[in-house]
C-alpha atoms as a PDB file:
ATOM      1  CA  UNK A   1      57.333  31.796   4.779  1.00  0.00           C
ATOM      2  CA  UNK A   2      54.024  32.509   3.975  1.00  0.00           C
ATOM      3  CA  UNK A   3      53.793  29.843   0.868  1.00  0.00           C
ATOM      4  CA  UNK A   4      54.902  27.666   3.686  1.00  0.00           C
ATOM      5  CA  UNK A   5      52.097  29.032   5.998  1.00  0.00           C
ATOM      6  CA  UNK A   6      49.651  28.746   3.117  1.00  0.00           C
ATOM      7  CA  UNK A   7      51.006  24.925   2.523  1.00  0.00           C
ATOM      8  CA  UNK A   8      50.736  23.859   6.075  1.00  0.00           C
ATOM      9  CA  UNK A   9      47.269  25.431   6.947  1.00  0.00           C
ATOM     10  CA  UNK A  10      46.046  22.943   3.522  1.00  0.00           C
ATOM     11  CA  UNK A  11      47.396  20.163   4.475  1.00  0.00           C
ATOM     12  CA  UNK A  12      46.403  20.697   8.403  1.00  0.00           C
ATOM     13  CA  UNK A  13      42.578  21.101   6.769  1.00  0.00           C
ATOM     14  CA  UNK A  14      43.256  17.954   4.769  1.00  0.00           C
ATOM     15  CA  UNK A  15      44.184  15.911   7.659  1.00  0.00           C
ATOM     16  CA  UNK A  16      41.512  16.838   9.278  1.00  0.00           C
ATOM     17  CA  UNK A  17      38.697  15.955   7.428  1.00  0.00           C
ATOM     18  CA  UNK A  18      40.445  12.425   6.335  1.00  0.00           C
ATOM     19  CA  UNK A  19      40.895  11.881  10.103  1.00  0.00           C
ATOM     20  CA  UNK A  20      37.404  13.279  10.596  1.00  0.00           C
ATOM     21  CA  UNK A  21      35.817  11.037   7.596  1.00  0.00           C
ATOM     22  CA  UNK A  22      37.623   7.981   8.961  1.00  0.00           C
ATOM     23  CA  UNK A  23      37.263   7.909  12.245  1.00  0.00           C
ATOM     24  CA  UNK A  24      34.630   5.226  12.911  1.00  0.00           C
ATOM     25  CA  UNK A  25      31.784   6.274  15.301  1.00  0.00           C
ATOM     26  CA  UNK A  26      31.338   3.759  18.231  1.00  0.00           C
ATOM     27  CA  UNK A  27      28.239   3.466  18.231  1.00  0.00           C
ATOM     28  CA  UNK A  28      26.004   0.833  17.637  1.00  0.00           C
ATOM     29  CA  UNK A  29      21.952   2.283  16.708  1.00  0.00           C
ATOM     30  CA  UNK A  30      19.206   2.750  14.752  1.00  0.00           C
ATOM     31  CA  UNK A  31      18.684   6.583  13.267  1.00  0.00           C
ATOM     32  CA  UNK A  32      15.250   7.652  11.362  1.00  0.00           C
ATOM     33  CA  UNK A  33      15.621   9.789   8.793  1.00  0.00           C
ATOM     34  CA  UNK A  34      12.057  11.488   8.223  1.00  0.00           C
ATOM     35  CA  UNK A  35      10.536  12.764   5.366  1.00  0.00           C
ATOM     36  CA  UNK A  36      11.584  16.318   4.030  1.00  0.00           C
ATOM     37  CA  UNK A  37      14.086  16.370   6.213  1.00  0.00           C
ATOM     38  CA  UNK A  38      17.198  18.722   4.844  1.00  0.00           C
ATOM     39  CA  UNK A  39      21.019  18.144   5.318  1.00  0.00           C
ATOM     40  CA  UNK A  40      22.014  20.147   8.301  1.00  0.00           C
ATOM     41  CA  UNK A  41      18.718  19.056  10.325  1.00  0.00           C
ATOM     42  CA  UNK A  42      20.177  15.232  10.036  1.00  0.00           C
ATOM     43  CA  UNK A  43      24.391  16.209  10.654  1.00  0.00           C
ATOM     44  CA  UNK A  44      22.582  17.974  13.699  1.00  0.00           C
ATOM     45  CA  UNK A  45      20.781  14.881  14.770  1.00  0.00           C
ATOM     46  CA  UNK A  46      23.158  12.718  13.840  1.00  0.00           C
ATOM     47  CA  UNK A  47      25.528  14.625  16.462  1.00  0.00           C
ATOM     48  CA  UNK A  48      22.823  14.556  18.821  1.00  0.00           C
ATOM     49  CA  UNK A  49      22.144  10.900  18.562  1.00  0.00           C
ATOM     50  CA  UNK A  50      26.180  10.594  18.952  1.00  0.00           C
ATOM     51  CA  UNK A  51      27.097   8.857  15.315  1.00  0.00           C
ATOM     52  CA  UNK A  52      28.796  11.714  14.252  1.00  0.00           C
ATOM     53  CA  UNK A  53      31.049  13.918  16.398  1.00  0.00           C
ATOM     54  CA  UNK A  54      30.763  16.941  14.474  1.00  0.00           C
ATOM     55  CA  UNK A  55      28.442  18.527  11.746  1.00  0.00           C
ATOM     56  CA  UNK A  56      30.856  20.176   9.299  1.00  0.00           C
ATOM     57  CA  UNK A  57      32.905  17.118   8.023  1.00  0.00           C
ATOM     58  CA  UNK A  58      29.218  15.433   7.409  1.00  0.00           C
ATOM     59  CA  UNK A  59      27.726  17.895   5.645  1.00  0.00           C
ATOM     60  CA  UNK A  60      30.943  19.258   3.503  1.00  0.00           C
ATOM     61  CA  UNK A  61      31.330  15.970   1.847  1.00  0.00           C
ATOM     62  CA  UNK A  62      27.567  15.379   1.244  1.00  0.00           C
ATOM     63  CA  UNK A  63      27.497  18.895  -0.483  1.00  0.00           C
ATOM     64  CA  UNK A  64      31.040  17.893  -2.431  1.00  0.00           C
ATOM     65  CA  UNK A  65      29.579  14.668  -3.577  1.00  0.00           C
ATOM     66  CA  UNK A  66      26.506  16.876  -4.824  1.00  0.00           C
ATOM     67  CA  UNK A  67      23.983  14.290  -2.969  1.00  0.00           C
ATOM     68  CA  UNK A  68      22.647  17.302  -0.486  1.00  0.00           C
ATOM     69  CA  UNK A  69      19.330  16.466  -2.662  1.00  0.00           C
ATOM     70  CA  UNK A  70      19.228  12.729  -2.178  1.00  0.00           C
ATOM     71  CA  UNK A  71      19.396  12.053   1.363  1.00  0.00           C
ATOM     72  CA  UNK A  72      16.214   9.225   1.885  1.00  0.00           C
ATOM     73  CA  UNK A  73      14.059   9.053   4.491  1.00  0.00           C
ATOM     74  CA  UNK A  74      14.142   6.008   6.492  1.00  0.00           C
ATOM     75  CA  UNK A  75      15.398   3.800   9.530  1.00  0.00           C
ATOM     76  CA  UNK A  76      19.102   2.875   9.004  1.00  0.00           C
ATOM     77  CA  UNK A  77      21.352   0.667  11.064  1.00  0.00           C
ATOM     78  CA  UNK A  78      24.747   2.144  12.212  1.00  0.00           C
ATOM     79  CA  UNK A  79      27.980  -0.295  13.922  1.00  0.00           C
ATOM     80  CA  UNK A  80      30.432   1.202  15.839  1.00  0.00           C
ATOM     81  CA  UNK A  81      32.501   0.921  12.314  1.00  0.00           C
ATOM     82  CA  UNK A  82      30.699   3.097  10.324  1.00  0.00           C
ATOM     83  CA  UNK A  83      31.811   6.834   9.616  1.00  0.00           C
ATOM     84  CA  UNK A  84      31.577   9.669   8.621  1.00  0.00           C
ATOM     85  CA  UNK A  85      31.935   8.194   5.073  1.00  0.00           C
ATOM     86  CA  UNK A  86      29.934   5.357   5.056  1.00  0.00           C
ATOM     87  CA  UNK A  87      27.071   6.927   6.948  1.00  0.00           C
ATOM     88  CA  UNK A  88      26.365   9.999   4.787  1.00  0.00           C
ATOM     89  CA  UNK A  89      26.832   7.306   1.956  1.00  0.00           C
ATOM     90  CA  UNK A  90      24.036   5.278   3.537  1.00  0.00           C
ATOM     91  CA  UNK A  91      21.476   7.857   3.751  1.00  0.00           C
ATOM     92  CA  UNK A  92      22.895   8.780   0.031  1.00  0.00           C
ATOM     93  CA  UNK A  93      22.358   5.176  -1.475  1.00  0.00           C
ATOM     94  CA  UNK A  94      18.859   4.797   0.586  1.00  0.00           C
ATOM     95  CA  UNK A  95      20.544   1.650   2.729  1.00  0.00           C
ATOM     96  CA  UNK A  96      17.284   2.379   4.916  1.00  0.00           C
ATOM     97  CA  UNK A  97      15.934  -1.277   6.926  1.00  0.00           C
ATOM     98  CA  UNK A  98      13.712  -2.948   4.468  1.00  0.00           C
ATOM     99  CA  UNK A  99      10.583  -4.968   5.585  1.00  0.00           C
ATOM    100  CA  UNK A 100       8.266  -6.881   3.651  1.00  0.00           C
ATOM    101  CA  UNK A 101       4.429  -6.640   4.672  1.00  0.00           C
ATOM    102  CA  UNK A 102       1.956  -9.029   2.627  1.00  0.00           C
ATOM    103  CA  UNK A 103      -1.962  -7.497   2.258  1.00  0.00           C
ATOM    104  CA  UNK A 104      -4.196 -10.419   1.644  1.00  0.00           C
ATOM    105  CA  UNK A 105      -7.359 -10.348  -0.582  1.00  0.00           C
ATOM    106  CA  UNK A 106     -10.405  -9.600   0.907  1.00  0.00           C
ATOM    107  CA  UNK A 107      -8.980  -6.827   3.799  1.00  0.00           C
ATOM    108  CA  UNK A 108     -10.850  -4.216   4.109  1.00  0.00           C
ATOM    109  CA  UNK A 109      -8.924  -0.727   5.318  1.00  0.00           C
ATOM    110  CA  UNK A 110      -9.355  -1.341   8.593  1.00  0.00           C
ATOM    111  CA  UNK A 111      -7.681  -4.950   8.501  1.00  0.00           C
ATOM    112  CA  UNK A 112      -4.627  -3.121   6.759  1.00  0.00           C
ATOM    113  CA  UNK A 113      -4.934  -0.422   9.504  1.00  0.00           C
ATOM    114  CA  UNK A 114      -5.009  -2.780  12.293  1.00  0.00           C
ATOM    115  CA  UNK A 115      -1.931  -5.325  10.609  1.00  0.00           C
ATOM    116  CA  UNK A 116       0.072  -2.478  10.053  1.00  0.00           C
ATOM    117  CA  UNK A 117      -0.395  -1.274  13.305  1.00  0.00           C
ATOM    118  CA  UNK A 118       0.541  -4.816  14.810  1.00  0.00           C
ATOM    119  CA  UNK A 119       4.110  -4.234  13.072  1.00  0.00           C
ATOM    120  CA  UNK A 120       4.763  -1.280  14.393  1.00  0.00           C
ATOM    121  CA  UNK A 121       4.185   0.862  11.035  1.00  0.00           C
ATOM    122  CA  UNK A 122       1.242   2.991  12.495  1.00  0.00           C
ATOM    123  CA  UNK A 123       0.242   4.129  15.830  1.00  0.00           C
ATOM    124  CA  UNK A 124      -3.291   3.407  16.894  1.00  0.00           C
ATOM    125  CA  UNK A 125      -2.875   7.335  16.631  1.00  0.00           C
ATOM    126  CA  UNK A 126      -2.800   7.234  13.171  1.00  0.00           C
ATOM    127  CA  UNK A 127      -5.063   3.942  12.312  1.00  0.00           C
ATOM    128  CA  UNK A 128      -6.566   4.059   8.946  1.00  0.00           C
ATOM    129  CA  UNK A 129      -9.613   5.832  10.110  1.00  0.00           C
ATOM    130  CA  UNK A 130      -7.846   8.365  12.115  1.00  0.00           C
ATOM    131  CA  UNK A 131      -4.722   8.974   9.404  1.00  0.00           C
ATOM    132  CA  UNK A 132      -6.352  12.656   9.130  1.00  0.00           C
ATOM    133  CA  UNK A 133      -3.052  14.529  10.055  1.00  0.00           C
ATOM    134  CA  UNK A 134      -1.113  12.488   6.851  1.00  0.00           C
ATOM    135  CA  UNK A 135      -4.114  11.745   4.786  1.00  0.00           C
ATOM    136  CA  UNK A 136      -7.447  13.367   5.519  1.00  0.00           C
ATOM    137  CA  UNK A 137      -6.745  16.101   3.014  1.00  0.00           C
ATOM    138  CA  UNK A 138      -5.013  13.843  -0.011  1.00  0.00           C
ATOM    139  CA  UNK A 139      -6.729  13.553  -3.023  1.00  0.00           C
ATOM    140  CA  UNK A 140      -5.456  10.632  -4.294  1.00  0.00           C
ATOM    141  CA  UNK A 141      -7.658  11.129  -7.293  1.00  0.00           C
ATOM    142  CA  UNK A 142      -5.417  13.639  -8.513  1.00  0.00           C
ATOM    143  CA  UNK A 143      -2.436  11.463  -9.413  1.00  0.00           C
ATOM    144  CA  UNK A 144      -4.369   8.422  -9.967  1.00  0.00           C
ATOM    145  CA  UNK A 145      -7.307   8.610 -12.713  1.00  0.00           C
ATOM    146  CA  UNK A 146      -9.006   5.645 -11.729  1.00  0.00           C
ATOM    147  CA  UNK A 147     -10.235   6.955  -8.549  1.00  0.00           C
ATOM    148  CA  UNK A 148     -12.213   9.301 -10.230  1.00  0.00           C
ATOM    149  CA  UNK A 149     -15.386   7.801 -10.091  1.00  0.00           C
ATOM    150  CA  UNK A 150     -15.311   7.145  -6.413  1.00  0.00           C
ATOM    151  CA  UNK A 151     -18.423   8.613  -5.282  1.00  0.00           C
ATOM    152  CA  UNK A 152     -16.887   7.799  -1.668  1.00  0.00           C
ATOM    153  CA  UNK A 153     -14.592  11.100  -0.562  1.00  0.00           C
ATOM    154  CA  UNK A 154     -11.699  10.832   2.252  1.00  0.00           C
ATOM    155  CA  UNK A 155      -9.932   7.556   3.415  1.00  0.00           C
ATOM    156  CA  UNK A 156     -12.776   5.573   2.632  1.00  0.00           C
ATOM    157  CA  UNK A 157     -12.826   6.064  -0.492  1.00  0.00           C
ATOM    158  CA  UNK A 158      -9.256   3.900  -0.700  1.00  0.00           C
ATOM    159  CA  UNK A 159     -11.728   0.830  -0.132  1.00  0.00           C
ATOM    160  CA  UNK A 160     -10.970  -1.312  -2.806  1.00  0.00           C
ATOM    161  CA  UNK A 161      -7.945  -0.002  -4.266  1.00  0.00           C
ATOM    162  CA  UNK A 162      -5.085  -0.987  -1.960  1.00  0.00           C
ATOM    163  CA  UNK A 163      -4.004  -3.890  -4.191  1.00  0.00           C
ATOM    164  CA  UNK A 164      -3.347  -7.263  -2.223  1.00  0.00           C
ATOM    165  CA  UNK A 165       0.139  -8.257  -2.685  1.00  0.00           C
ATOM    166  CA  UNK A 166       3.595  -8.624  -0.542  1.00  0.00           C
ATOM    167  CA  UNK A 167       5.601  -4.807  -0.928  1.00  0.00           C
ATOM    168  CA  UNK A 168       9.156  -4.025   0.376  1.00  0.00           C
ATOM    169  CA  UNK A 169       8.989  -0.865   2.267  1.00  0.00           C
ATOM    170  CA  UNK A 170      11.003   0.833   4.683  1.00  0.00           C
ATOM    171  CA  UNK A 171       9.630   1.586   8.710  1.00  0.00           C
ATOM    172  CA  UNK A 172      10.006   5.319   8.214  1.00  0.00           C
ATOM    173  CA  UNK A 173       8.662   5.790   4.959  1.00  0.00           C
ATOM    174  CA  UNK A 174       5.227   7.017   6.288  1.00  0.00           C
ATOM    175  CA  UNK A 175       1.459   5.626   5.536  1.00  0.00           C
ATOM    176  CA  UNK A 176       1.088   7.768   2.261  1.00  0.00           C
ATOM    177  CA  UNK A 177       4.025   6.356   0.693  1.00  0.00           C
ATOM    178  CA  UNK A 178       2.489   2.813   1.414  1.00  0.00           C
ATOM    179  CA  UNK A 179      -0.876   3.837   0.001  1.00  0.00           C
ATOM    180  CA  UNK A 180       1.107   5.180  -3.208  1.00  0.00           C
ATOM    181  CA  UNK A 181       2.941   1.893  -3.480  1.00  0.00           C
ATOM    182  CA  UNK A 182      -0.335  -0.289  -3.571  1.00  0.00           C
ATOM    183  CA  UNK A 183      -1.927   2.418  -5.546  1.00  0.00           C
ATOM    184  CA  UNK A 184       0.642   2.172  -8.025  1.00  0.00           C
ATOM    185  CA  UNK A 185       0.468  -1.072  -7.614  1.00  0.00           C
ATOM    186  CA  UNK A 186      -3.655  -1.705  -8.392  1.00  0.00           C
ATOM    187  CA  UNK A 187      -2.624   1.153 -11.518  1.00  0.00           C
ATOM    188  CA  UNK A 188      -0.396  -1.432 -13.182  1.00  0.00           C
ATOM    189  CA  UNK A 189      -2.307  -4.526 -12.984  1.00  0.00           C
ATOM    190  CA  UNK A 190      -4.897  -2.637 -14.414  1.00  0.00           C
ATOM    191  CA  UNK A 191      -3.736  -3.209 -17.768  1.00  0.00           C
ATOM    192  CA  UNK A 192      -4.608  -1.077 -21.079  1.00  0.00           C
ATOM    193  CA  UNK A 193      -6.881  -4.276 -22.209  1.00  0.00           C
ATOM    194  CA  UNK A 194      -8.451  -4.408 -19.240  1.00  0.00           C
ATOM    195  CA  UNK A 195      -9.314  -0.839 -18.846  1.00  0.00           C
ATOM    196  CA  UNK A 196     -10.575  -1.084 -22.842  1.00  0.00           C
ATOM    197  CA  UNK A 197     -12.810  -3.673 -21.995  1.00  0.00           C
ATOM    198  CA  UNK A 198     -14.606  -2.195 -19.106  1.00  0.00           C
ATOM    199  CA  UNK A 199     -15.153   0.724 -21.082  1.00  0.00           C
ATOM    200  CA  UNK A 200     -16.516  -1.458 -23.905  1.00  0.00           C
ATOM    201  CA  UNK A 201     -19.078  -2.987 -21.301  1.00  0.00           C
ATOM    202  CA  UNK A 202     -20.368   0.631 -20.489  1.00  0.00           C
ATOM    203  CA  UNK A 203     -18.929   0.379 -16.934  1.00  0.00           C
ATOM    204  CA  UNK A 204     -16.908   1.964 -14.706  1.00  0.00           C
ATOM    205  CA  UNK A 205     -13.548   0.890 -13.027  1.00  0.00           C
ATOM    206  CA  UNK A 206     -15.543   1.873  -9.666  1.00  0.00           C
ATOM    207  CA  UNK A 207     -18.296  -0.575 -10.598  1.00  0.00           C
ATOM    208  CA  UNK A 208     -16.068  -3.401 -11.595  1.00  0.00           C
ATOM    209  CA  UNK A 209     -14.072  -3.179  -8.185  1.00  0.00           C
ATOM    210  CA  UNK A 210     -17.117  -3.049  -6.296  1.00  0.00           C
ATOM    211  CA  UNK A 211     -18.190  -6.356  -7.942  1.00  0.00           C
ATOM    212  CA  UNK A 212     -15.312  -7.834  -7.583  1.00  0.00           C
ATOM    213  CA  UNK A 213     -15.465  -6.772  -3.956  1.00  0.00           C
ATOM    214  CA  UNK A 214     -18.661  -8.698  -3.037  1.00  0.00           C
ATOM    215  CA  UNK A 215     -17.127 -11.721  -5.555  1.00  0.00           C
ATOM    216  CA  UNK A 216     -13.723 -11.609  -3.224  1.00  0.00           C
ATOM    217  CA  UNK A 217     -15.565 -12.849  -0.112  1.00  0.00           C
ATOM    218  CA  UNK A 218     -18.443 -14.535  -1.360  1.00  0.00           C
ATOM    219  CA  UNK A 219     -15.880 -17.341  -3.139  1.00  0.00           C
ATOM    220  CA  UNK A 220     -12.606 -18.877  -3.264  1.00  0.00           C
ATOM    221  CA  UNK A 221     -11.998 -20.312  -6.966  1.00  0.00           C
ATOM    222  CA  UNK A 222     -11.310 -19.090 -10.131  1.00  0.00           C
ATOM    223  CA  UNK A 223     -14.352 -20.963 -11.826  1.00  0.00           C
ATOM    224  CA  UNK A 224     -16.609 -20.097  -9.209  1.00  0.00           C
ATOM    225  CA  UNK A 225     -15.801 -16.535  -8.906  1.00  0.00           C
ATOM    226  CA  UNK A 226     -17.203 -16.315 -12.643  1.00  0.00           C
ATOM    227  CA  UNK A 227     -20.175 -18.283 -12.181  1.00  0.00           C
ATOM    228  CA  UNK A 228     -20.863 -15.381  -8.785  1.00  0.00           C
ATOM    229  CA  UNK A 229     -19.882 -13.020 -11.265  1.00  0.00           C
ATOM    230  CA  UNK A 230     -22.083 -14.421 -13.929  1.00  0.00           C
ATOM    231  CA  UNK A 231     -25.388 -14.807 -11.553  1.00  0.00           C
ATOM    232  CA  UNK A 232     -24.758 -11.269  -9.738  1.00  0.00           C
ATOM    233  CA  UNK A 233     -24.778  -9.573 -13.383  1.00  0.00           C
ATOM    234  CA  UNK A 234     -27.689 -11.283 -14.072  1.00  0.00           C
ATOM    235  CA  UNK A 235     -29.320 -10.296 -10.893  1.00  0.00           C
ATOM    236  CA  UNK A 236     -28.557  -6.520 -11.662  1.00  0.00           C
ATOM    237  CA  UNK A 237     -29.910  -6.976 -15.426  1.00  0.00           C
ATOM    238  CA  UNK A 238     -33.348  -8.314 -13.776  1.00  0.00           C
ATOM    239  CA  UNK A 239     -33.550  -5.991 -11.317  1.00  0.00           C
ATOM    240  CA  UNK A 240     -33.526  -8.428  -8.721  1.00  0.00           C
ATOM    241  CA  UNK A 241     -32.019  -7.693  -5.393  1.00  0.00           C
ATOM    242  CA  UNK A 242     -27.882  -8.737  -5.288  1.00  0.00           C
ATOM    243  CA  UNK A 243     -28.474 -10.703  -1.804  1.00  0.00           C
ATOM    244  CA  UNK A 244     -24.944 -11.268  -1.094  1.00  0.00           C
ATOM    245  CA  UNK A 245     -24.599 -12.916   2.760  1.00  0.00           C
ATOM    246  CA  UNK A 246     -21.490 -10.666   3.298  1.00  0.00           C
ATOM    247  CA  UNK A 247     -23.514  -7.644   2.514  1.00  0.00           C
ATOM    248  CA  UNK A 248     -26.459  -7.549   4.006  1.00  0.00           C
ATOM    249  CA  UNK A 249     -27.385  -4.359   2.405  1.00  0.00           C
ATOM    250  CA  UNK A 250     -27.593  -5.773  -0.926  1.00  0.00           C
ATOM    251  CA  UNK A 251     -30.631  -8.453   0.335  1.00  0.00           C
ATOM    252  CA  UNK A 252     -32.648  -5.261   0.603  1.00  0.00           C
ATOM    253  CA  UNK A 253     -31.806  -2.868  -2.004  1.00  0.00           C
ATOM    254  CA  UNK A 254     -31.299  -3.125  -6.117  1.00  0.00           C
ATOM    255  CA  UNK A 255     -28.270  -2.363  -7.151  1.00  0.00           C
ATOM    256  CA  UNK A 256     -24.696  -2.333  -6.478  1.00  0.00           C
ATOM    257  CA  UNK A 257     -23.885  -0.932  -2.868  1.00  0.00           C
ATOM    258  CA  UNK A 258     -22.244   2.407  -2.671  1.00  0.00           C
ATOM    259  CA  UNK A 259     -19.055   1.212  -3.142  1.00  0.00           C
ATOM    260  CA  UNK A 260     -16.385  -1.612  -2.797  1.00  0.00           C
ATOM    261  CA  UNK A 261     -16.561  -3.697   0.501  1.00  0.00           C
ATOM    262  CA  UNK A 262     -13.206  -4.678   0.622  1.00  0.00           C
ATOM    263  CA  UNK A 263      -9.939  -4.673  -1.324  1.00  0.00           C
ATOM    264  CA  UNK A 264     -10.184  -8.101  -4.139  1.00  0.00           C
ATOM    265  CA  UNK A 265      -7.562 -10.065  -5.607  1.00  0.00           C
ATOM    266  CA  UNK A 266      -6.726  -9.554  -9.509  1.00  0.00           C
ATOM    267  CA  UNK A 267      -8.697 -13.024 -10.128  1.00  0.00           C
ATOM    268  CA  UNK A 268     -11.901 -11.257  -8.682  1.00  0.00           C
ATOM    269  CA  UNK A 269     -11.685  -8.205 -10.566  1.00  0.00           C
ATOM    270  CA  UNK A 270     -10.993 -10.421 -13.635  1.00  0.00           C
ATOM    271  CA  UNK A 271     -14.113 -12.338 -12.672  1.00  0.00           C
ATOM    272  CA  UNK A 272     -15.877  -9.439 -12.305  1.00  0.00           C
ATOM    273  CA  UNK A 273     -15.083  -8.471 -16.094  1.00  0.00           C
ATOM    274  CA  UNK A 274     -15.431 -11.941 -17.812  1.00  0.00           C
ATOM    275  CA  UNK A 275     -18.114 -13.629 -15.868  1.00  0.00           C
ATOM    276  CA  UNK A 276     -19.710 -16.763 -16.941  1.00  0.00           C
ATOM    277  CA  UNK A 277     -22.853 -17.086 -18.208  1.00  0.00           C
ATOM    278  CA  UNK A 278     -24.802 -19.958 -16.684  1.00  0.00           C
ATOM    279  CA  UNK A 279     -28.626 -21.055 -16.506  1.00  0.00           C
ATOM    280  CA  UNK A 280     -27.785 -20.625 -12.505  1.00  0.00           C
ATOM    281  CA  UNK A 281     -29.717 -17.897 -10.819  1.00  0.00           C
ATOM    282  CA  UNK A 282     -29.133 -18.784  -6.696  1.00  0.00           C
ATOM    283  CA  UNK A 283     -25.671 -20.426  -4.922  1.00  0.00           C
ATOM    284  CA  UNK A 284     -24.756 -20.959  -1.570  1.00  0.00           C
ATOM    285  CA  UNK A 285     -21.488 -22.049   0.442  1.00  0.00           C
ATOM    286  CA  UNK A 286     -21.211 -24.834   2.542  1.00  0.00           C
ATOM    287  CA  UNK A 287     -19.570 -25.161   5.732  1.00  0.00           C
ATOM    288  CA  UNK A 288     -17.064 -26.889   3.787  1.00  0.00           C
ATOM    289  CA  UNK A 289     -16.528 -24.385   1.294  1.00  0.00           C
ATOM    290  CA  UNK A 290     -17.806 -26.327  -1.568  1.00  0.00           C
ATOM    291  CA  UNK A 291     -20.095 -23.787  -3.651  1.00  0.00           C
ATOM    292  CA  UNK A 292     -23.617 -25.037  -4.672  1.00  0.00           C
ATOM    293  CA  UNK A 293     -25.568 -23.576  -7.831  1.00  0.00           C
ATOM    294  CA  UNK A 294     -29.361 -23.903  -8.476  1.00  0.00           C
ATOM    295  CA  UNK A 295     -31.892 -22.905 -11.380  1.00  0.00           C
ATOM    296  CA  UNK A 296     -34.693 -22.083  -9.254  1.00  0.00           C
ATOM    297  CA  UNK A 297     -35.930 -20.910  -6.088  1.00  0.00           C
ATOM    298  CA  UNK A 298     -36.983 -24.005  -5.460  1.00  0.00           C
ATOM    299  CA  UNK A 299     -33.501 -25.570  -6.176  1.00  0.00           C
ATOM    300  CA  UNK A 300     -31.767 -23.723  -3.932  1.00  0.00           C
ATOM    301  CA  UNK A 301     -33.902 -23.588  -0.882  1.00  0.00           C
ATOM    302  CA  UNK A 302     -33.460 -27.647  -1.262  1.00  0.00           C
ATOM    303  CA  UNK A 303     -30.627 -27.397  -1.385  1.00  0.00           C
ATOM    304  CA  UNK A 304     -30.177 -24.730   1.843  1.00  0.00           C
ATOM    305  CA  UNK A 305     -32.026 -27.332   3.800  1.00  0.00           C
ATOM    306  CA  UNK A 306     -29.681 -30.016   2.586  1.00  0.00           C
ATOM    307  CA  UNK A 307     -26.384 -28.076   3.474  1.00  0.00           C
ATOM    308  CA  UNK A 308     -27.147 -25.258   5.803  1.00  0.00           C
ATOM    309  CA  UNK A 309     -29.020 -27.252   8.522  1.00  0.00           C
END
């Protein structure tokens, strides 16, 4: 009698946590998983939200599966089919919503702050300039080596580095796992030859960016990004004053300015490493984007009264 007892209790505990995991939940919805969120505080939102309709048979076959660890943060899609099951194997697998977001060279942080805000990523509570709460006490500079010579401290001191390219991420991943991505990002395209030959020039990785940040908007092409390149070296070498139109700083004052105006392409920074070498000291833009190079002062306030008028 009691082997039976024993026997029938089982199999009543079997059936129901197979009817349990089964059972699909009726209910169409979106659930965010944040970040360092543990197991039992999603089951209990998960009941809350109504996907699940109890706690136990959620969380005892995470924990049998050995995945209590890898349950991702994230926004996930439930149907009305999904269970038990295929919910906690969701949140296992990281099924989160994926969205692609493209930064485009020449932002500076507060373009980034102000697209990602238009998607819905941040809250104008938590624009780039007011991230404090997630990132006003990172040190960035402690994971990635190349932000060591930033002489610029807080979220400013990103300016530059935020590589321009398309990422994948996920709504609920939060700002500082963006950052990391397109620090990451500007950490691989930084290649060992690269970072050989800036040290070979006697500069710094924070002096090549910020070149390559007045290079980004001043021109559009690869061959006249090196002649810029080329003339704004030169410019430094003779102590002569950068005068760069989108920094008006740098019509004033010798020298690089105090740090990277905006976030360049891979082309710019490249430029910014190989310029050209030219008998060209002045350029200007017209309004049709054509770039125009002169010897001389002379030259090139011809040919400002010939294209600027």
């Amino acid at each position: 009698m009691r082997k039976f007892l024993i026997i029938f209790i089982l199999s009543f505990v079997f059936f129901f946590f197979f009817i349990s995991w089964i059972t699909p939940c009726y209910k169409n919805g979106l659930f965010e998983v944040e970040q360092g969120q543990g197991l039992c505080q999603i089951a209990e939102n998960l009941k809350k939200q109504g996907f699940i309709q109890m706690e136990f048979p959620f969380y005892s076959y995470v924990l049998l599966k050995g995945k209590s660890q890898n349950l991702k943060s994230g926004v996930y899609l439930f149907t009305a089919y999904d269970t038990f099951l295929s919910i906690a194997e969701k949140i296992i697998s990281d099924e989160a919503i994926k969205m692609k977001i493209t930064i485009i060279e020449g932002w500076k942080i507060i373009d980034i702050g102000g697209y990602l805000e238009d998607k819905g990523i941040v809250s104008r509570a938590k624009h780039f300039y007011g991230l404090g709460s997630e990132l006003r006490n990172k040190d960035f500079s402690l994971d990635f080596v190349f932000l060591e010579d930033v002489n610029i401290k807080g979220v400013m001191g990103l300016e530059g580095f935020l590589f321009p390219d398309t990422y994948e991420i996920n709504p609920g991943m939060g700002i500082t796992k963006i950052v990391e991505k397109m620090l990451n990002n500007f950490d691989k395209k930084l290649t060992l030859e690269i970072r050989q030959e800036i040290e070979k020039q006697n500069k710094t990785i924070f002096d090549i960016v910020t070149m390559a940040s007045l290079i980004e908007k001043e021109v559009k092409t690869k061959q006249d990004k090196e002649l810029v390149s080329g003339i704004l070296w030169k410019r430094l070498e003779i102590n002569m004053p950068l005068q760069v139109d989108c920094e008006l700083k740098t019509y004033e004052n010798l020298g690089l300015p105090i740090g990277p105006i905006c976030n360049p392409g891979l082309k710019s920074i490249i430029a910014a490493i190989e310029p050209k070498h030219s008998e060209y000291l002045y350029y200007l833009s017209t309004p049709e984007g054509e770039t125009i190079f002169s010897k001389t002062l002379e030259e090139h306030n011809i040919a400002k009264a010939k294209y600027l008028k």
